[in-house]
N, C-alpha and C. Protein backbone atom coordinates (compact mmCIF):
# COMPACT_ATOMS: atom_id res chain seq x y z
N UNK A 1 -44.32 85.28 56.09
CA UNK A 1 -45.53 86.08 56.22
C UNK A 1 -46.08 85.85 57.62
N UNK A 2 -46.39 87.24 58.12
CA UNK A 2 -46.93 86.48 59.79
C UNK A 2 -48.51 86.22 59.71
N UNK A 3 -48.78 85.14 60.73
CA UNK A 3 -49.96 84.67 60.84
C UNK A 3 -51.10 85.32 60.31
N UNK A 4 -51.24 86.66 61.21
CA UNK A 4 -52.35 87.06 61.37
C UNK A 4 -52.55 88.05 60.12
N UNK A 5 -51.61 88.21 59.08
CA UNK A 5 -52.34 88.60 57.45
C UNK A 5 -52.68 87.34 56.45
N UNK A 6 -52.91 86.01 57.04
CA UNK A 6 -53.64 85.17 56.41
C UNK A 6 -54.95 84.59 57.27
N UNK A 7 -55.70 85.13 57.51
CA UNK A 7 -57.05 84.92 58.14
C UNK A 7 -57.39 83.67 57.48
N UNK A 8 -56.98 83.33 56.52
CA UNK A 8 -57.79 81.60 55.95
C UNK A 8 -56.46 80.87 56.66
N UNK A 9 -55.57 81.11 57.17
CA UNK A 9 -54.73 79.73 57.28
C UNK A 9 -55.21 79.91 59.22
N UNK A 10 -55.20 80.76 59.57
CA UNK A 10 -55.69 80.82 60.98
C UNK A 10 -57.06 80.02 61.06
N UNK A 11 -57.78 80.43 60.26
CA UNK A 11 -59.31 79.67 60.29
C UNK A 11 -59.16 78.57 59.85
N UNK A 12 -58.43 78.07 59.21
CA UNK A 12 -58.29 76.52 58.90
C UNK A 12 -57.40 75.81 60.06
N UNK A 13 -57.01 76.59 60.35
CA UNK A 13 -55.75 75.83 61.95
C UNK A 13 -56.76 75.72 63.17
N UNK A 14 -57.67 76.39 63.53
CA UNK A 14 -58.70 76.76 64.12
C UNK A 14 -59.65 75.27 64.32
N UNK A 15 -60.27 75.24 62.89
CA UNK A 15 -61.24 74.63 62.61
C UNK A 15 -60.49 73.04 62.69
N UNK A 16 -58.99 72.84 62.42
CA UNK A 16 -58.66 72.03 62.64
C UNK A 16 -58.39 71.61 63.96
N UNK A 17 -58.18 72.06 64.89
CA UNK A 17 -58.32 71.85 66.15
C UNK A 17 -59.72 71.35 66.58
N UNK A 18 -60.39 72.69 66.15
CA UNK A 18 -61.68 71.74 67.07
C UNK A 18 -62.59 70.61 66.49
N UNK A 19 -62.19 70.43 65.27
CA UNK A 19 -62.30 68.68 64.68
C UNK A 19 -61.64 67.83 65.92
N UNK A 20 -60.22 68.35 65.36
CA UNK A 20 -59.79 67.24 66.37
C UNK A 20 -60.49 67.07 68.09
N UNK A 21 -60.64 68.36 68.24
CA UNK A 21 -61.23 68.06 69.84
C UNK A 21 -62.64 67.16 70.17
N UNK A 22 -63.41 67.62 68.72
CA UNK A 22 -64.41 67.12 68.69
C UNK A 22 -64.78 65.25 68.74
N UNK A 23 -63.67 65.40 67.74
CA UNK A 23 -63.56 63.77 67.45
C UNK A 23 -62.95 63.41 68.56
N UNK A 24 -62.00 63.70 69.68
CA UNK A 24 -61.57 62.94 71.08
C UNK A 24 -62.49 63.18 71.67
N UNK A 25 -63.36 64.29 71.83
CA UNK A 25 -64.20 64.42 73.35
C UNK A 25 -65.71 64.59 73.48
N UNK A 26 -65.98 63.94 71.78
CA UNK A 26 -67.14 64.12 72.06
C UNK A 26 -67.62 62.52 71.94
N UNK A 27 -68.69 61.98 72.82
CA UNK A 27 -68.65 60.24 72.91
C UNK A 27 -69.50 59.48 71.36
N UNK A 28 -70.36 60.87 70.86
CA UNK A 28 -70.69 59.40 69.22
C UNK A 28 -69.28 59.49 68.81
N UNK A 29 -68.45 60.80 68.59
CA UNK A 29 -67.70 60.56 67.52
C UNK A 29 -66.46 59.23 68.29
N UNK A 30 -66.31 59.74 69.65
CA UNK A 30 -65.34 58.50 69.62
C UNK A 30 -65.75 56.82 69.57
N UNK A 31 -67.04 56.98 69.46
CA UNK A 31 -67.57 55.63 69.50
C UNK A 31 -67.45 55.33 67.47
N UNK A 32 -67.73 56.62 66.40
CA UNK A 32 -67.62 56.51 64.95
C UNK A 32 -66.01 56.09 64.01
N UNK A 33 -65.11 56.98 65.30
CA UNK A 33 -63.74 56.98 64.74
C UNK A 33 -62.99 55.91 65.38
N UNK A 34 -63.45 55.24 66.55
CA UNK A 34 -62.49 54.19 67.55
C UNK A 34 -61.68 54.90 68.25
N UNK A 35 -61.80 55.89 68.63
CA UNK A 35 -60.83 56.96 69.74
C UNK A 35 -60.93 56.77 71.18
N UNK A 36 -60.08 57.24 72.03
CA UNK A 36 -60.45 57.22 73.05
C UNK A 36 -59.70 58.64 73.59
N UNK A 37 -60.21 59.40 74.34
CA UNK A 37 -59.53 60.57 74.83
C UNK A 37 -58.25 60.37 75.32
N UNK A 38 -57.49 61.51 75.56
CA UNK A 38 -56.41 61.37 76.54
C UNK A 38 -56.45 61.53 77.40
N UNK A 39 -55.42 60.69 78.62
CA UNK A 39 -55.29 60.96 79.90
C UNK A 39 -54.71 62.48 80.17
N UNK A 40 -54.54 62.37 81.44
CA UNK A 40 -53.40 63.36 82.03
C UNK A 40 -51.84 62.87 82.00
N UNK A 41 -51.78 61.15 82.36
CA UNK A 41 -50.65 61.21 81.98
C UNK A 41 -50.40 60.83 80.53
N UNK A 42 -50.83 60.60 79.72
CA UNK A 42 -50.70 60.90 77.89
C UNK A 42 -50.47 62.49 77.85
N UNK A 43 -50.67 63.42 78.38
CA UNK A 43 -50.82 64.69 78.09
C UNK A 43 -49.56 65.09 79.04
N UNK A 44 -49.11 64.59 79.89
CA UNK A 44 -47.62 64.95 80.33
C UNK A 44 -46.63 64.27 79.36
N UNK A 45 -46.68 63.18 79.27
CA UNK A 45 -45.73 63.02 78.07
C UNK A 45 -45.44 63.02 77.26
N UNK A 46 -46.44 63.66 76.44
CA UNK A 46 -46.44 64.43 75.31
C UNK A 46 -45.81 65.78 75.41
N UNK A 47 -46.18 66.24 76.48
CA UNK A 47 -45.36 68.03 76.79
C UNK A 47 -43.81 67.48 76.85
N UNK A 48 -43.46 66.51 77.95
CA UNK A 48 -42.58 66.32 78.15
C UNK A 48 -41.15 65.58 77.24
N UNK A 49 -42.04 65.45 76.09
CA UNK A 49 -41.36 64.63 74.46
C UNK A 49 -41.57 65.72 73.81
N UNK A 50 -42.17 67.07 74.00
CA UNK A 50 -42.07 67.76 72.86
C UNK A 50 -41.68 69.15 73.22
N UNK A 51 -41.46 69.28 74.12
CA UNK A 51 -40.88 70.47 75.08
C UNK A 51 -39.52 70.40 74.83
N UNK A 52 -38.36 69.73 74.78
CA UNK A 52 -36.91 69.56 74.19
C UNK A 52 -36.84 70.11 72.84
N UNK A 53 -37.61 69.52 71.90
CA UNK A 53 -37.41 69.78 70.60
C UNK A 53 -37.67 71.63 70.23
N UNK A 54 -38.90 71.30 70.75
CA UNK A 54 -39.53 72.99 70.50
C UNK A 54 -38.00 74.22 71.14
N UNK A 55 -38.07 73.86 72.09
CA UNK A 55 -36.68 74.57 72.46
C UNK A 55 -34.92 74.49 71.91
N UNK A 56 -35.05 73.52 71.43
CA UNK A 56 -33.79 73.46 70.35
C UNK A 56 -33.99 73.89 69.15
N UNK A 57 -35.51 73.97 68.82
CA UNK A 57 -35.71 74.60 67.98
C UNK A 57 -35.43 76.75 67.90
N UNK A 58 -36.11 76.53 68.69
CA UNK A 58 -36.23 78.02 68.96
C UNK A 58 -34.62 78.78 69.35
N UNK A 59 -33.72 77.81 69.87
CA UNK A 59 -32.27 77.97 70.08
C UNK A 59 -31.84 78.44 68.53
N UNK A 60 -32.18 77.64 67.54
CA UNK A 60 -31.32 77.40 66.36
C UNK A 60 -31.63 78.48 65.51
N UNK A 61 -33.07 79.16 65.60
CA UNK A 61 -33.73 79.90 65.47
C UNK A 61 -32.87 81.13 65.32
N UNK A 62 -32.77 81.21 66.47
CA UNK A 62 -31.81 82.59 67.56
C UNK A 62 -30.69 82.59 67.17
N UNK A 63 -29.68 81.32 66.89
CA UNK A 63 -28.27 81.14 66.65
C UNK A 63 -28.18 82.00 64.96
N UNK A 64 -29.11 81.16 64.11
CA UNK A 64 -29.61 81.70 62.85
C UNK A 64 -29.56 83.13 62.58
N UNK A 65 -30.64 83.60 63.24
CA UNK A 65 -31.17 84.90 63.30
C UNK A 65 -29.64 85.95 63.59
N UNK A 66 -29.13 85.48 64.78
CA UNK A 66 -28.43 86.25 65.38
C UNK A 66 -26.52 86.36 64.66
N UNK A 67 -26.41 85.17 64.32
CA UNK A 67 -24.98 84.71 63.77
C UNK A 67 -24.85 84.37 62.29
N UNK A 68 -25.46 83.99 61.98
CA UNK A 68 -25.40 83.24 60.42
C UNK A 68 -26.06 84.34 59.18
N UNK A 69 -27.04 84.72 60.18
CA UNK A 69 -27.93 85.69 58.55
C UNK A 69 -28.51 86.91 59.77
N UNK A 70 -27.98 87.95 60.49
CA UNK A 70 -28.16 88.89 61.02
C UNK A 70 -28.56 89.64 60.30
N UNK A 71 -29.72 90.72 60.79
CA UNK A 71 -30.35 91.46 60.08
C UNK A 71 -29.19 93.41 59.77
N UNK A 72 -29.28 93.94 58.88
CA UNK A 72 -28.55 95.13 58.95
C UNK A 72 -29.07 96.02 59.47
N UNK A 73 -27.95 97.03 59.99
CA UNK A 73 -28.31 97.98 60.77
C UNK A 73 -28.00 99.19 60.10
N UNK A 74 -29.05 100.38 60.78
CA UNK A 74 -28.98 101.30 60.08
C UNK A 74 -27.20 102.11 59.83
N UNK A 75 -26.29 101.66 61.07
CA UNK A 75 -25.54 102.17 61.59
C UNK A 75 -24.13 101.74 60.51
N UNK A 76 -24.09 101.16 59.07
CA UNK A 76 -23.82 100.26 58.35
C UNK A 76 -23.85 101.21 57.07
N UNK A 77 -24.84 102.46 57.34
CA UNK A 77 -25.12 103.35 56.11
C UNK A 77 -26.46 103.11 55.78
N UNK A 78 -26.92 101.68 55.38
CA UNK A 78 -28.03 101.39 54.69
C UNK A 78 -29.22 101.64 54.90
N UNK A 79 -30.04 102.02 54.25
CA UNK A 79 -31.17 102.29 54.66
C UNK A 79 -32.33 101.47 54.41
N UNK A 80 -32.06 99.71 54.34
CA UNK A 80 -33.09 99.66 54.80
C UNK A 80 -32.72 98.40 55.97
N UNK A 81 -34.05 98.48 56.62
CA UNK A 81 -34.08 97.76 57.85
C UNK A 81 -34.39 96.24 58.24
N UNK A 82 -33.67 95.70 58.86
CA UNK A 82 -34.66 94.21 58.98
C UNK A 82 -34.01 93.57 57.84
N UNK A 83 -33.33 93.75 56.55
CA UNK A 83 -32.91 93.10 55.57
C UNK A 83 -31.82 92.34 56.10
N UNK A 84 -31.63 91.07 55.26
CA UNK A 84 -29.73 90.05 55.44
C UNK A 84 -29.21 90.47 54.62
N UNK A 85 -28.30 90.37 54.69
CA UNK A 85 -27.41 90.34 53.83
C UNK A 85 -27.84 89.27 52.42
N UNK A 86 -28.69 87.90 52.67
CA UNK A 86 -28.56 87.28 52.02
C UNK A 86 -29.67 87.61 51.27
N UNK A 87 -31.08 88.56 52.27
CA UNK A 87 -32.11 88.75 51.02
C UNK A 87 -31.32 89.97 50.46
N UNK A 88 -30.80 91.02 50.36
CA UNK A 88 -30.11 91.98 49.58
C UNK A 88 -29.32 90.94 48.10
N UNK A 89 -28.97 90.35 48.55
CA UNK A 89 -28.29 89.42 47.37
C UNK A 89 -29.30 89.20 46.63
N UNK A 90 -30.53 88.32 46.59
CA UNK A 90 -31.48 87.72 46.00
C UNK A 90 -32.22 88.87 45.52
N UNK A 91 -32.17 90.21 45.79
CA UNK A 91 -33.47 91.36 45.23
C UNK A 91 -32.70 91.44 44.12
């Protein structure tokens, strides 16, 4: 289901962020929770530890999408679109 036809899971992803921002950057809460903000370099190596994955991800994604469970084409006869082969099995 894409994001933006669940308006409560966006507003809860939302609201969860700016908790979290709140609780790093604002000074009672980091003085209530024991936090301390992040640096710049905490915040490069975090991109830089999670920037690999995200992209092997998104590779496998593609490999998936493209090789393993390809969507059908109209050109096939069928009429409908965007379907696998594997959801046609399961309807």
């Amino acid at each position: 289901v894409p994001l933006w036809r669940n308006p409560s899971l966006l507003g809860a992803v939302a609201l969860s962020f700016a908790l979290h921002f709140a609780i790093l950057y604002i000074p009672f809460f980091n003085a209530v929770f024991s936090v301390v903000p992040l640096g710049w370099i905490e915040w490069k190596a975090i991109l830089l530890i999670s920037a690999p994955i995200i992209l092997v991800d998104e590779v496998l994604k593609l490999y998936s999408r493209t090789f393993i469970n390809p969507p059908v084409s109209l050109a096939a006869g069928n009429k409908t679109v965007g379907v696998s082969e594997h959801d046609k099995k399961t309807q």
